[in-house]
N, C-alpha and C. Protein backbone atom coordinates (compact mmCIF):
# COMPACT_ATOMS: atom_id res chain seq x y z
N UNK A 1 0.84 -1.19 0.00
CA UNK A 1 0.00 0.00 0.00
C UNK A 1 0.88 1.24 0.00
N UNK A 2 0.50 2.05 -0.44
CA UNK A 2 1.48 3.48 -0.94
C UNK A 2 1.53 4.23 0.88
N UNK A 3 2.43 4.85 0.48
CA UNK A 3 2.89 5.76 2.12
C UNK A 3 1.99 7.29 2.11
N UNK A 4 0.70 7.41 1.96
CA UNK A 4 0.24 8.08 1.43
C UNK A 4 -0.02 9.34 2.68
N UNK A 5 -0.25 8.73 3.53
CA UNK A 5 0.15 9.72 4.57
C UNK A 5 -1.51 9.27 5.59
N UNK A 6 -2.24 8.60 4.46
CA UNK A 6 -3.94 8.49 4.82
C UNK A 6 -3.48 6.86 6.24
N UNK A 7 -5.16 6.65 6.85
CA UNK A 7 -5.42 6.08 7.85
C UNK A 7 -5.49 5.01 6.67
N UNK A 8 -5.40 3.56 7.13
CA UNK A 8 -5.42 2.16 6.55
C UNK A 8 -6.63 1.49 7.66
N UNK A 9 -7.39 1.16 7.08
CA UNK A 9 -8.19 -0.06 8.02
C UNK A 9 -8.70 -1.13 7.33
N UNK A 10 -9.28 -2.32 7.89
CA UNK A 10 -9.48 -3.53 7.66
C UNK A 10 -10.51 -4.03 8.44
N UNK A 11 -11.60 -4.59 8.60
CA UNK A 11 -12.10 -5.72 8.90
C UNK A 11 -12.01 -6.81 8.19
N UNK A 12 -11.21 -7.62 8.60
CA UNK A 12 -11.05 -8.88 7.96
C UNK A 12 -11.11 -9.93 8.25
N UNK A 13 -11.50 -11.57 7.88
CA UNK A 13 -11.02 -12.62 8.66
C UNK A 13 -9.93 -12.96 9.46
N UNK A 14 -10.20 -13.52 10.45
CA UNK A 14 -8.80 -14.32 11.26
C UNK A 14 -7.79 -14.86 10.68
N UNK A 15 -7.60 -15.27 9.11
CA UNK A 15 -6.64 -15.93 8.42
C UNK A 15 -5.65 -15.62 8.55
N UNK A 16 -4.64 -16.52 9.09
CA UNK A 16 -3.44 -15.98 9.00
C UNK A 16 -2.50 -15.36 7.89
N UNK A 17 -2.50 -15.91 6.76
CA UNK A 17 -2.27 -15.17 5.77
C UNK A 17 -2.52 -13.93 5.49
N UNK A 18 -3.91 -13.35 5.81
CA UNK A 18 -4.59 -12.35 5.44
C UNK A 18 -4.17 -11.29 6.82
N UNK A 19 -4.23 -11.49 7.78
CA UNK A 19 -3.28 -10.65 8.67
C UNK A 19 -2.03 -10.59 9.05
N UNK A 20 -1.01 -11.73 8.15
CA UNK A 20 0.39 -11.18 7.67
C UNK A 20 0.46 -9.89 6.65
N UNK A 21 -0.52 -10.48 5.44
CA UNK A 21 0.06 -8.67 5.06
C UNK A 21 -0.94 -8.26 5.29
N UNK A 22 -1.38 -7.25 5.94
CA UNK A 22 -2.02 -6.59 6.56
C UNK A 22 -1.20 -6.07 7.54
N UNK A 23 -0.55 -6.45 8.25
CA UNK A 23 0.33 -6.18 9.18
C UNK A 23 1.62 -5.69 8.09
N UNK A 24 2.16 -6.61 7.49
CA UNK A 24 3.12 -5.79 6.79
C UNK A 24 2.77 -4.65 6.07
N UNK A 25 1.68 -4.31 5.82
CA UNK A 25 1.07 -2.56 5.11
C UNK A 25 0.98 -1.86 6.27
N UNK A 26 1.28 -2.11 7.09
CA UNK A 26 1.60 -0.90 8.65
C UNK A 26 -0.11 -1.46 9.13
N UNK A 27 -0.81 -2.38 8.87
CA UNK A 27 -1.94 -1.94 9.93
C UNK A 27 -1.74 -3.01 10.75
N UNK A 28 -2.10 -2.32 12.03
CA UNK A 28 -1.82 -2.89 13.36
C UNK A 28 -3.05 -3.88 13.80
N UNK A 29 -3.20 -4.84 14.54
CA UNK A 29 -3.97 -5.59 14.94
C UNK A 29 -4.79 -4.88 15.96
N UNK A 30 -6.20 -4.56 16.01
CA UNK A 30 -6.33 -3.62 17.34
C UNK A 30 -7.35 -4.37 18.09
N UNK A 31 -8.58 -4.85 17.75
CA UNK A 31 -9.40 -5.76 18.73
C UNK A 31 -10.36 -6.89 17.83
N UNK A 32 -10.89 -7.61 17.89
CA UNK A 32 -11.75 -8.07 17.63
C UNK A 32 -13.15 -7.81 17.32
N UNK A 33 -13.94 -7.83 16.13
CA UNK A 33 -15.37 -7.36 15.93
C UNK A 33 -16.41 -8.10 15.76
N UNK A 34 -17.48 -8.26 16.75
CA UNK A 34 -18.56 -9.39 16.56
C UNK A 34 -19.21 -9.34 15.55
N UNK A 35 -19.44 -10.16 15.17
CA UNK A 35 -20.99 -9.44 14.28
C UNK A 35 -22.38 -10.40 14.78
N UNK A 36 -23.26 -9.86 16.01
CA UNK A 36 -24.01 -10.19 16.74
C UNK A 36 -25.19 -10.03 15.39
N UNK A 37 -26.12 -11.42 16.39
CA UNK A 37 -27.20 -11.42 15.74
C UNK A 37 -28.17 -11.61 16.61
N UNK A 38 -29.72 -11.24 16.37
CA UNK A 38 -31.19 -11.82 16.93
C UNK A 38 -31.99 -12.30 16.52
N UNK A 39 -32.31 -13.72 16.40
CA UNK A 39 -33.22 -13.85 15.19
C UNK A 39 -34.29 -13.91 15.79
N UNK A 40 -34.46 -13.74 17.31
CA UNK A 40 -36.12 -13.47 17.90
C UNK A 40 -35.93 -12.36 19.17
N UNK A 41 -36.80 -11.78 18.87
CA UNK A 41 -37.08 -10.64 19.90
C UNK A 41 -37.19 -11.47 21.54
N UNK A 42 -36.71 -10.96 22.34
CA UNK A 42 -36.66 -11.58 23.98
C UNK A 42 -38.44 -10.92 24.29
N UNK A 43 -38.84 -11.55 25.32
CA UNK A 43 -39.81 -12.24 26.08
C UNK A 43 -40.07 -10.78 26.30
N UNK A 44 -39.70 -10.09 27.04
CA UNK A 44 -40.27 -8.55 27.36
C UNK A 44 -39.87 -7.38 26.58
N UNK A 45 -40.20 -6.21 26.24
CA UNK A 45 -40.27 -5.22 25.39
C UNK A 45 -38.00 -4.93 26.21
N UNK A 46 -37.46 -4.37 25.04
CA UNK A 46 -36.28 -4.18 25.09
C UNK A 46 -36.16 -2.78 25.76
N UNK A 47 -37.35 -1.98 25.47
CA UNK A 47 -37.38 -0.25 25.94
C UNK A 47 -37.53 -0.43 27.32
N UNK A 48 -38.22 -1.69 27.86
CA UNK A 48 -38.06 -2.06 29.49
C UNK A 48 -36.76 -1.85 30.19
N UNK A 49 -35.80 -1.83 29.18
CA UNK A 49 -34.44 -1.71 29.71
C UNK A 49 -33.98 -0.15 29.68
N UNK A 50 -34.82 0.09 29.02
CA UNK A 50 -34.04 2.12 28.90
C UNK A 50 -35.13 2.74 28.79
N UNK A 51 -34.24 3.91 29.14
CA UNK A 51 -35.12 5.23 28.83
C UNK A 51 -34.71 6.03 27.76
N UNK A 52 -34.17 5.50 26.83
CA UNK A 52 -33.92 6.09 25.57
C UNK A 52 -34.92 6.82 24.49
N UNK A 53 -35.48 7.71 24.27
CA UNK A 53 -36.07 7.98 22.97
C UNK A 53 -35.63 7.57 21.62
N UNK A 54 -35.81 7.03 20.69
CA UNK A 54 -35.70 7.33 19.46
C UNK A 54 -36.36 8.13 18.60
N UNK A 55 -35.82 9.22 17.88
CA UNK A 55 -36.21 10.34 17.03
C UNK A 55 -36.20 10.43 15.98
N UNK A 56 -36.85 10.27 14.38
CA UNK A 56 -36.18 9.90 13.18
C UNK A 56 -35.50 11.11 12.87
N UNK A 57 -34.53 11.13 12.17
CA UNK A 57 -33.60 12.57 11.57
C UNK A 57 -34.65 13.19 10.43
N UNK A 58 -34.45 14.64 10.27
CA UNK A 58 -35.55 14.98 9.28
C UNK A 58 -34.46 15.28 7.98
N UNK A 59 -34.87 15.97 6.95
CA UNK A 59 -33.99 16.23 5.83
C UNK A 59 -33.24 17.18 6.27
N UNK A 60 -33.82 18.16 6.94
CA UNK A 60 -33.04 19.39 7.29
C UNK A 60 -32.01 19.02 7.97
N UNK A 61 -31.85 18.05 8.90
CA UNK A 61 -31.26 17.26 9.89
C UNK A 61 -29.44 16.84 9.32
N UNK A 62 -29.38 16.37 7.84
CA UNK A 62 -28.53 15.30 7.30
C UNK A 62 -27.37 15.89 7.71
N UNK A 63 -27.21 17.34 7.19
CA UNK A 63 -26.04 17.61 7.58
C UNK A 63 -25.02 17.57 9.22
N UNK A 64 -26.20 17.88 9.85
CA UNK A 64 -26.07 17.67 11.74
C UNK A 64 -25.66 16.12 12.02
N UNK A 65 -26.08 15.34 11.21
CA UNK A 65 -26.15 13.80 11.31
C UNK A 65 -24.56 13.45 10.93
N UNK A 66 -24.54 13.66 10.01
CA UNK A 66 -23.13 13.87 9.58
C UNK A 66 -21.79 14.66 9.98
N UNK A 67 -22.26 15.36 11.11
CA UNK A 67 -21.36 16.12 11.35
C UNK A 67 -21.11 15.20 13.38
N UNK A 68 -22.84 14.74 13.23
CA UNK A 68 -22.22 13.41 14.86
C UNK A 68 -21.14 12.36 14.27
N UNK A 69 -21.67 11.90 13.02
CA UNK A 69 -21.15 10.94 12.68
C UNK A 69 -19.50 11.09 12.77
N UNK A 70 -19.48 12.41 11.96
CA UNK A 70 -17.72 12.85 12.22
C UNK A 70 -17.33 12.53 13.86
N UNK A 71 -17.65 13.33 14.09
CA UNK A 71 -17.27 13.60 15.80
C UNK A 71 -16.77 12.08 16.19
N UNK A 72 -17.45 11.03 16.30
CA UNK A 72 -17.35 9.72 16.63
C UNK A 72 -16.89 8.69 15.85
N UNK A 73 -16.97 8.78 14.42
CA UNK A 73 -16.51 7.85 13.73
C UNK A 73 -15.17 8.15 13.14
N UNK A 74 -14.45 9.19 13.30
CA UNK A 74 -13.55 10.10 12.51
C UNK A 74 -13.34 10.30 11.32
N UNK A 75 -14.75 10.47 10.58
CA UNK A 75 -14.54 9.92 9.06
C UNK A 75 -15.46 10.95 8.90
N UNK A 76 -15.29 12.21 8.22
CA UNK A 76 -16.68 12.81 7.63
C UNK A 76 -17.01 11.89 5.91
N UNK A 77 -18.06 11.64 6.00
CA UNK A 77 -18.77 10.84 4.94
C UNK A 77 -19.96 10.91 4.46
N UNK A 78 -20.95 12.19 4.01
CA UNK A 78 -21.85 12.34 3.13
C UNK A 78 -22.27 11.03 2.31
N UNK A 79 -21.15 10.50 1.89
CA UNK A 79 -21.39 9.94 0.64
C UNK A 79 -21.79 8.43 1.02
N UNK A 80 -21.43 8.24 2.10
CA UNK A 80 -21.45 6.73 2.64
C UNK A 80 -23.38 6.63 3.33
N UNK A 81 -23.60 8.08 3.75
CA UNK A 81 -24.73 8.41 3.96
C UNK A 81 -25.96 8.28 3.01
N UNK A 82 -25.50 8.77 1.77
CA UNK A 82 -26.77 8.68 0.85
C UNK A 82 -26.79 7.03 0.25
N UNK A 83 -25.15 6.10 0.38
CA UNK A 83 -25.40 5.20 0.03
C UNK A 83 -26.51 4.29 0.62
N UNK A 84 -26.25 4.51 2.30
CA UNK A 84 -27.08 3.81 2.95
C UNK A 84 -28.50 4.10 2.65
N UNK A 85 -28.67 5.37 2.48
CA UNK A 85 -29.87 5.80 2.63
C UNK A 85 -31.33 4.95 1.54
N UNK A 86 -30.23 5.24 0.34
CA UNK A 86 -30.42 4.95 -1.06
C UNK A 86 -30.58 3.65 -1.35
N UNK A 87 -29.87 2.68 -1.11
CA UNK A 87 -29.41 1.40 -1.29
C UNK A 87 -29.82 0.27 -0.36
N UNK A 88 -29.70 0.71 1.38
CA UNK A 88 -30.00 -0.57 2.18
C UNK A 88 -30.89 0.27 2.93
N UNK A 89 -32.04 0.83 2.34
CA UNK A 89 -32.80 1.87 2.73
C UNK A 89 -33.01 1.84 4.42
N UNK A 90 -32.05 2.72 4.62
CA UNK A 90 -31.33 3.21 5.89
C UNK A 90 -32.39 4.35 6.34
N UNK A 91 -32.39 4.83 7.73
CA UNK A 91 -33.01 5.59 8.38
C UNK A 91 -32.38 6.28 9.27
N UNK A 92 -31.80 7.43 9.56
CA UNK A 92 -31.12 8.41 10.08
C UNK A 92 -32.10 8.55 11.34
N UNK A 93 -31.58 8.24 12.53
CA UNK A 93 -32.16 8.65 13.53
C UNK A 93 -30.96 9.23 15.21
N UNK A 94 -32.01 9.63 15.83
CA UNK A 94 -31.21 10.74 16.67
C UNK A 94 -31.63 9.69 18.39
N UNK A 95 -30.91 9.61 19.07
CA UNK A 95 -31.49 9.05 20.77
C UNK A 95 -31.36 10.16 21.76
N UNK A 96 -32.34 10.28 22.48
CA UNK A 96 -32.73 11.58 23.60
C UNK A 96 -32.93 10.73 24.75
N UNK A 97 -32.46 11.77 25.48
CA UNK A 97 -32.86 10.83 26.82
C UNK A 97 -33.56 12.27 28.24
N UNK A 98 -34.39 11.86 28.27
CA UNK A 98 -34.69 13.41 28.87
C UNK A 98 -34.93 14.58 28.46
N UNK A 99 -35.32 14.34 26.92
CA UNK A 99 -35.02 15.61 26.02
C UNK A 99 -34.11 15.82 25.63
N UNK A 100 -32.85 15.25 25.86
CA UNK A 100 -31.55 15.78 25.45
C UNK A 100 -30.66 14.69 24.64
N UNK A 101 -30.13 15.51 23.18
CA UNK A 101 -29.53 14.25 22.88
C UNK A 101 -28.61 13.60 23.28
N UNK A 102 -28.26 12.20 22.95
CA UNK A 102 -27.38 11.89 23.44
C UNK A 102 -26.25 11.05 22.51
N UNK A 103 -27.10 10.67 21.66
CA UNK A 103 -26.09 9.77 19.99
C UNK A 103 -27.12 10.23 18.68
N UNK A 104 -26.73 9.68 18.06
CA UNK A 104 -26.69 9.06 16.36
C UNK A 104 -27.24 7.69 16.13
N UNK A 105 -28.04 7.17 14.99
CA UNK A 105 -27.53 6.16 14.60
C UNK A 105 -28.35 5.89 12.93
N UNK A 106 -28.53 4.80 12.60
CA UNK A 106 -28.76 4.51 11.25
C UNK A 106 -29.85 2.71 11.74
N UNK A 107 -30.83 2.74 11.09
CA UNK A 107 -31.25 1.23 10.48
C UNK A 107 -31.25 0.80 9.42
N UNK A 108 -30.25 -0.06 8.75
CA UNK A 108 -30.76 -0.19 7.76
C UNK A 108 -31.71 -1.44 7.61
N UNK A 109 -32.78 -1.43 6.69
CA UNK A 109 -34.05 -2.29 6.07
C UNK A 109 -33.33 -3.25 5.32
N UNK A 110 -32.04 -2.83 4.62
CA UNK A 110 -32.11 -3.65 3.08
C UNK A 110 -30.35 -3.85 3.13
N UNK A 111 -30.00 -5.00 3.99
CA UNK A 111 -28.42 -5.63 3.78
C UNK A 111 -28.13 -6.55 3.10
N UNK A 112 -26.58 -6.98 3.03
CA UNK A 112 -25.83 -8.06 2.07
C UNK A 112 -26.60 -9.41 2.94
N UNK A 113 -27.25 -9.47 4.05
CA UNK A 113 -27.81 -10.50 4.61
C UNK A 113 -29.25 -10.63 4.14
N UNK A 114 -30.10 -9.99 3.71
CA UNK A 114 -31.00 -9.91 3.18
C UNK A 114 -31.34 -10.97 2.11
N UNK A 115 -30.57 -11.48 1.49
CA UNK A 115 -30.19 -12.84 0.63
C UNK A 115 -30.67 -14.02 1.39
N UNK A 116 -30.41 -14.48 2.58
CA UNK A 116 -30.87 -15.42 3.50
C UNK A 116 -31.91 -15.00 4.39
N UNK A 117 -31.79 -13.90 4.91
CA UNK A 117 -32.94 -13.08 5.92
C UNK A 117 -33.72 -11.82 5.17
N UNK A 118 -34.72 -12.08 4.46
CA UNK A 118 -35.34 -10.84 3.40
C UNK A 118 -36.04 -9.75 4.57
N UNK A 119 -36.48 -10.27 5.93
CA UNK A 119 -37.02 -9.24 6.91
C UNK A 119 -35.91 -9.02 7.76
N UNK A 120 -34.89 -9.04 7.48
CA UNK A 120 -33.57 -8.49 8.69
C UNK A 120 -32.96 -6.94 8.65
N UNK A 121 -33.06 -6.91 9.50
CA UNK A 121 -32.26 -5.48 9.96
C UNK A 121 -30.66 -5.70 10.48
N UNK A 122 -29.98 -3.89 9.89
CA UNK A 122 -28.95 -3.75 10.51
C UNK A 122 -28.78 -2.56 11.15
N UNK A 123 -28.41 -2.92 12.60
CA UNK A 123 -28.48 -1.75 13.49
C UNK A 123 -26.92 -0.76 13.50
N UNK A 124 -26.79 0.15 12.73
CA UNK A 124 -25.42 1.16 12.93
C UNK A 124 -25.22 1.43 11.45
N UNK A 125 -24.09 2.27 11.19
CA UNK A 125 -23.46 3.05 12.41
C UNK A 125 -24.04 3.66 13.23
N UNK A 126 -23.65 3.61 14.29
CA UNK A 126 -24.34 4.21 15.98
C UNK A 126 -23.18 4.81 16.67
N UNK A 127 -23.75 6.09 17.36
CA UNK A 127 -22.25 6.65 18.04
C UNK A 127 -23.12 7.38 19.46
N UNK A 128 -22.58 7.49 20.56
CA UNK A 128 -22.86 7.92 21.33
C UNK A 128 -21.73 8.78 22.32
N UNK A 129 -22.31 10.18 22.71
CA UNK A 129 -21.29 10.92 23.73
C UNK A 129 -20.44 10.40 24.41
N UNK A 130 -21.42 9.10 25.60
CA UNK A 130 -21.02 8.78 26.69
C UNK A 130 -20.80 7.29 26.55
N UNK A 131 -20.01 6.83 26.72
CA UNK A 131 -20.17 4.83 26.54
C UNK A 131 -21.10 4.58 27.61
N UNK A 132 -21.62 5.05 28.43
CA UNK A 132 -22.31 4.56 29.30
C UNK A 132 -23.83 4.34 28.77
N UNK A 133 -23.94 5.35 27.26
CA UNK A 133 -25.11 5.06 27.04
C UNK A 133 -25.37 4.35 25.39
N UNK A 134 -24.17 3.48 25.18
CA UNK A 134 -24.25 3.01 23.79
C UNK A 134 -24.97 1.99 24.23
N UNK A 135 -25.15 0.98 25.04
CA UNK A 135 -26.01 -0.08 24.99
C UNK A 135 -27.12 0.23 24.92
N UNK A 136 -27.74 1.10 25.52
CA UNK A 136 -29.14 1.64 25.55
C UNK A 136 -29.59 1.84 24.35
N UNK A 137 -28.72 2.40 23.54
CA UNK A 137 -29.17 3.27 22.43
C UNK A 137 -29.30 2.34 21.37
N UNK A 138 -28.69 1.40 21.49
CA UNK A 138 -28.54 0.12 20.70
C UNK A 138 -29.55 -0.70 20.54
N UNK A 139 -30.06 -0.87 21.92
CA UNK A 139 -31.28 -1.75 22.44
C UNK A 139 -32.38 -0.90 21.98
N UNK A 140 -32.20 0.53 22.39
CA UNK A 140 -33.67 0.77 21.48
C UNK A 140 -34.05 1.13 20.08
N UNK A 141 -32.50 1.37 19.25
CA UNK A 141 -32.92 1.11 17.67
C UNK A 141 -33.18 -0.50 17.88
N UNK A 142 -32.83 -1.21 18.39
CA UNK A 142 -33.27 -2.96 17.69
C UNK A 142 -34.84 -2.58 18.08
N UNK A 143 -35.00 -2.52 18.86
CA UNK A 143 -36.98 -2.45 19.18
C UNK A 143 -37.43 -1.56 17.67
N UNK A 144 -36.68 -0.70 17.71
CA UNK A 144 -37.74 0.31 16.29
C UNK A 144 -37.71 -0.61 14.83
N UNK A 145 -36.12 -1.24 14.78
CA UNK A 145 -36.38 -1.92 14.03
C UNK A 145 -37.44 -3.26 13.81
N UNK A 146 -37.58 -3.78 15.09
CA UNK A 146 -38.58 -4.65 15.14
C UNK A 146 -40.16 -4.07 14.73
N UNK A 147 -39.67 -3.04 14.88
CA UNK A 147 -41.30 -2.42 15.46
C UNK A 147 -41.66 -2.23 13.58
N UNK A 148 -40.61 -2.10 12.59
CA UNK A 148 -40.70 -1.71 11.30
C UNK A 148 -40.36 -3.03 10.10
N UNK A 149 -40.84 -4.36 11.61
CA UNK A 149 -40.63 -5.86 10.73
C UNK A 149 -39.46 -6.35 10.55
N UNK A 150 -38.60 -6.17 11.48
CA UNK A 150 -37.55 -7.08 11.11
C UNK A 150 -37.78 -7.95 11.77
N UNK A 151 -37.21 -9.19 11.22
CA UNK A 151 -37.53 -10.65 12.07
C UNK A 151 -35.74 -10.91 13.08
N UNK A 152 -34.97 -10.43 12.14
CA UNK A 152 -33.34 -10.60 12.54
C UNK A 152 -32.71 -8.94 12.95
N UNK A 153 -31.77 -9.52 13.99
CA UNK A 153 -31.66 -7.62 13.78
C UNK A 153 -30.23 -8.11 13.83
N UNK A 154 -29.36 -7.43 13.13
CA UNK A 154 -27.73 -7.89 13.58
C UNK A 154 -26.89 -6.48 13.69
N UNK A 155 -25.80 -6.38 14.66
CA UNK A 155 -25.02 -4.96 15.21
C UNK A 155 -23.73 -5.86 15.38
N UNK A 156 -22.79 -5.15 14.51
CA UNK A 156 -21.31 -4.93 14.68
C UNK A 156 -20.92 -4.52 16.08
N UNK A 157 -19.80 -5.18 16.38
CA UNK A 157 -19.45 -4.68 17.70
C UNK A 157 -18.16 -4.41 18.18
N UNK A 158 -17.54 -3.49 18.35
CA UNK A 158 -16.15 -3.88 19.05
C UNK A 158 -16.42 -4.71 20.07
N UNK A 159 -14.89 -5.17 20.05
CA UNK A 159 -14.29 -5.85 20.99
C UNK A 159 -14.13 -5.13 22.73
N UNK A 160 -13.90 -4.29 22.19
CA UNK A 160 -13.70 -3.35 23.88
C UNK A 160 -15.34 -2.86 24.36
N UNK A 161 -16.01 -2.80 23.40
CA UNK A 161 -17.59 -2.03 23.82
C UNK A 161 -18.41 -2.44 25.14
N UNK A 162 -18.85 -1.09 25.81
CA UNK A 162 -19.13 -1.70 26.67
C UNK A 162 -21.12 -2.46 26.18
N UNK A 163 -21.21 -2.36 25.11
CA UNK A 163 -22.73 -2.60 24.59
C UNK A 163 -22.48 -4.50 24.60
N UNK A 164 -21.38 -4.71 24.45
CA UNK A 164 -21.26 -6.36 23.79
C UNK A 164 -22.32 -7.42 25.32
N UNK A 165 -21.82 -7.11 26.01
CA UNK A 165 -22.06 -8.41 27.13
C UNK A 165 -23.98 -8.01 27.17
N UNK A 166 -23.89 -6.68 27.32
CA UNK A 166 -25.06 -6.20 27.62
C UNK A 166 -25.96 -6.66 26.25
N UNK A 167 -25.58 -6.71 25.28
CA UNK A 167 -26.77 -7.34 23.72
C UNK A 167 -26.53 -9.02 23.78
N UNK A 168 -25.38 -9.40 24.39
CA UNK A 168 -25.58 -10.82 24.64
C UNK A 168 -26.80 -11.59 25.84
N UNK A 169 -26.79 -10.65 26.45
CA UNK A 169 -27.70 -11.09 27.71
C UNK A 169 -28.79 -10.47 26.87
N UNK A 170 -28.90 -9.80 26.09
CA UNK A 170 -30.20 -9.49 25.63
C UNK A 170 -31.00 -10.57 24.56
N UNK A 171 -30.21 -11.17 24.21
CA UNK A 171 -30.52 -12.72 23.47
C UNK A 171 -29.43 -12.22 22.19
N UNK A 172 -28.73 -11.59 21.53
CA UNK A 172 -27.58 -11.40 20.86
C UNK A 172 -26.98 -13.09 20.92
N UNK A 173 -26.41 -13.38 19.44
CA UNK A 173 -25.70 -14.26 19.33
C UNK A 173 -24.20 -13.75 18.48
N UNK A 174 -23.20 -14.73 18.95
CA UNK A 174 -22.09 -14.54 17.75
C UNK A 174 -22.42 -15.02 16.47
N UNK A 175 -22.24 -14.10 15.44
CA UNK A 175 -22.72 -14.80 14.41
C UNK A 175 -20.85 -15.04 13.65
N UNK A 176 -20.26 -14.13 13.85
CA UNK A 176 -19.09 -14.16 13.30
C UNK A 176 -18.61 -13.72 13.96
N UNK A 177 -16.49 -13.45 14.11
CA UNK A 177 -15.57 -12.72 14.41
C UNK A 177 -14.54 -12.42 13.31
N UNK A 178 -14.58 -11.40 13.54
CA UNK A 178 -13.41 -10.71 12.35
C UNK A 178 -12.43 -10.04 13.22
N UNK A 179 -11.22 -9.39 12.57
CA UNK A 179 -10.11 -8.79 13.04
C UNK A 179 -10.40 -7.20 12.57
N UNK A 180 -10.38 -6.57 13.74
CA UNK A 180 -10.27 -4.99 12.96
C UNK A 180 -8.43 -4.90 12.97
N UNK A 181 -7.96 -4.32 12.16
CA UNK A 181 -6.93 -3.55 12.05
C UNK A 181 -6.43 -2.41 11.34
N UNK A 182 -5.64 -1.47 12.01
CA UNK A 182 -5.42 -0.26 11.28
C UNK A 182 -4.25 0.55 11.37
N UNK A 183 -4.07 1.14 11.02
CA UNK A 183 -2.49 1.73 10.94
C UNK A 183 -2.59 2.90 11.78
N UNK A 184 -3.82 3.46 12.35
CA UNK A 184 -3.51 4.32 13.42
C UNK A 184 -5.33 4.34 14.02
N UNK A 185 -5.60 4.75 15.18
CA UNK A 185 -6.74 4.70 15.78
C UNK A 185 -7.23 5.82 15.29
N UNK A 186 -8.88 5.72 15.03
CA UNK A 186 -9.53 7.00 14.25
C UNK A 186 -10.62 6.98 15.07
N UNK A 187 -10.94 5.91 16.09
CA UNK A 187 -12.56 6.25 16.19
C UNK A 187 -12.43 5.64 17.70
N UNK A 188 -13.27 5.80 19.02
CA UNK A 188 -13.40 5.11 20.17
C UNK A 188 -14.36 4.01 20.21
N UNK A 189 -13.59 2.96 20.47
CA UNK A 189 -14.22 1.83 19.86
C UNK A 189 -15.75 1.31 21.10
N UNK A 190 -15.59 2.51 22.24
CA UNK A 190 -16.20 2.19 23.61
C UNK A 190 -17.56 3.08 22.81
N UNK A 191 -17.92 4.18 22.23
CA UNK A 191 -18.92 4.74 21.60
C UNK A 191 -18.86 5.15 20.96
N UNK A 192 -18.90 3.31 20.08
CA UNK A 192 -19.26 3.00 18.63
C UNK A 192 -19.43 1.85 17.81
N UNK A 193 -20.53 2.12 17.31
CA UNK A 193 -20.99 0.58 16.62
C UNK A 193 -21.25 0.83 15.07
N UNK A 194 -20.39 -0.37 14.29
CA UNK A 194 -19.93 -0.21 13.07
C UNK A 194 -21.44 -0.31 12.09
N UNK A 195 -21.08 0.21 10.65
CA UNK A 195 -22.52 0.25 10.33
C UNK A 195 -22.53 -1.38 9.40
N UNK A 196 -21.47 -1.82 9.71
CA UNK A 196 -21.49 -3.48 8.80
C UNK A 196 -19.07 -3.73 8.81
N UNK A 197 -19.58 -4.50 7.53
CA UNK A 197 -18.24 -4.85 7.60
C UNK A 197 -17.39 -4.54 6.40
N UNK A 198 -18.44 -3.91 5.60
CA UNK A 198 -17.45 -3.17 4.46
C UNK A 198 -17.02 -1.72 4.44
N UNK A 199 -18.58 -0.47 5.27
CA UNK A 199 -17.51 0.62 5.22
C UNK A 199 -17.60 0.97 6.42
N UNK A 200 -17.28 0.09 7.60
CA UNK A 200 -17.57 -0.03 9.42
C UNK A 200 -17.91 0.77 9.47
């Protein structure tokens, strides 16, 4: 890879091959990424667990959306925005808690899983102020998505997050593990959840 001066990242398989060079292009090994799944909603309403609002983003909104997204993901990306929007007909929404915001996030309706699961959802990118409140916020886009027919809901996860244990006890399964790696840290992996595994 050229010395270009830019950030390098990867989600990739465990293969060893495939994280030799990877490592030899300067990107560093940094944690592990789930890719959790639900294929049935748990026994009591998930909002039982929070007090989160969910808010949909309006048009006027996109640019503000994009500008959380910066803040937390370190990537300003318009363009990754209209893909979702456009393509895995994604939904820009805002989490309040008390009136006040507190994250970002995205559903998308229409993923590369959609092939096997035609009613599945994908929950992120999702970013939140405080890590204390990414699980929450997590838990209550999966309810909206349920609430808009998904039968599956699946959320990317770091390895360090404090959302992981907390969506496992929520009935979350491993569906996969991949390797994140990168040639320098761009984003806090404690509040933030990837929007899949091609443009995290």
């Amino acid at each position: 890879m050229p010395a270009d001066g830019l950030t390098h990242a990867t989600l990739s398989s465990r293969d060893p091959r495939a994280v030799a060079l990877y490592a030899r292009s300067g990107m560093t090994p940094r944690w592990p990424h789930f890719v959790l799944a639900q294929a049935e909603a748990p026994g009591g309403p998930l909002d039982a667990r929070s007090s989160v609002a969910v808010v949909p983003a309006g048009e006027d909104q996109v640019e503000e959306w994009v500008d959380a997204d910066e803040a937390v993901s370190g990537r300003r990306r318009p363009e990754d925005l209209e893909y979702w929007r456009h393509t895995r007909a994604a939904s820009p929404i805002w989490f309040h808690r008390a009136g006040m915001g507190i994250g970002y996030g995205l559903i998308q309706l229409a993923t590369p899983q959609s092939l096997w699961v035609p009613d599945g959802a994908h929950v992120g990118p999702l970013g939140v102020e405080d890590p204390g409140d990414l699980a929450s916020c997590a838990l209550a886009a999966v309810e909206v998505a349920r609430d808009r027919g998904a039968r599956e809901v699946v959320v990317g996860v770091p390895g360090p997050s404090p959302a992981l244990p907390v969506l496992l006890d929520a009935g979350f399964r491993i569906r996969y593990v991949e390797l994140f790696m990168a040639s320098a840290e761009f984003f806090d992996p404690e509040r933030y959840l990837a929007s899949g595994s091609d443009l995290m």
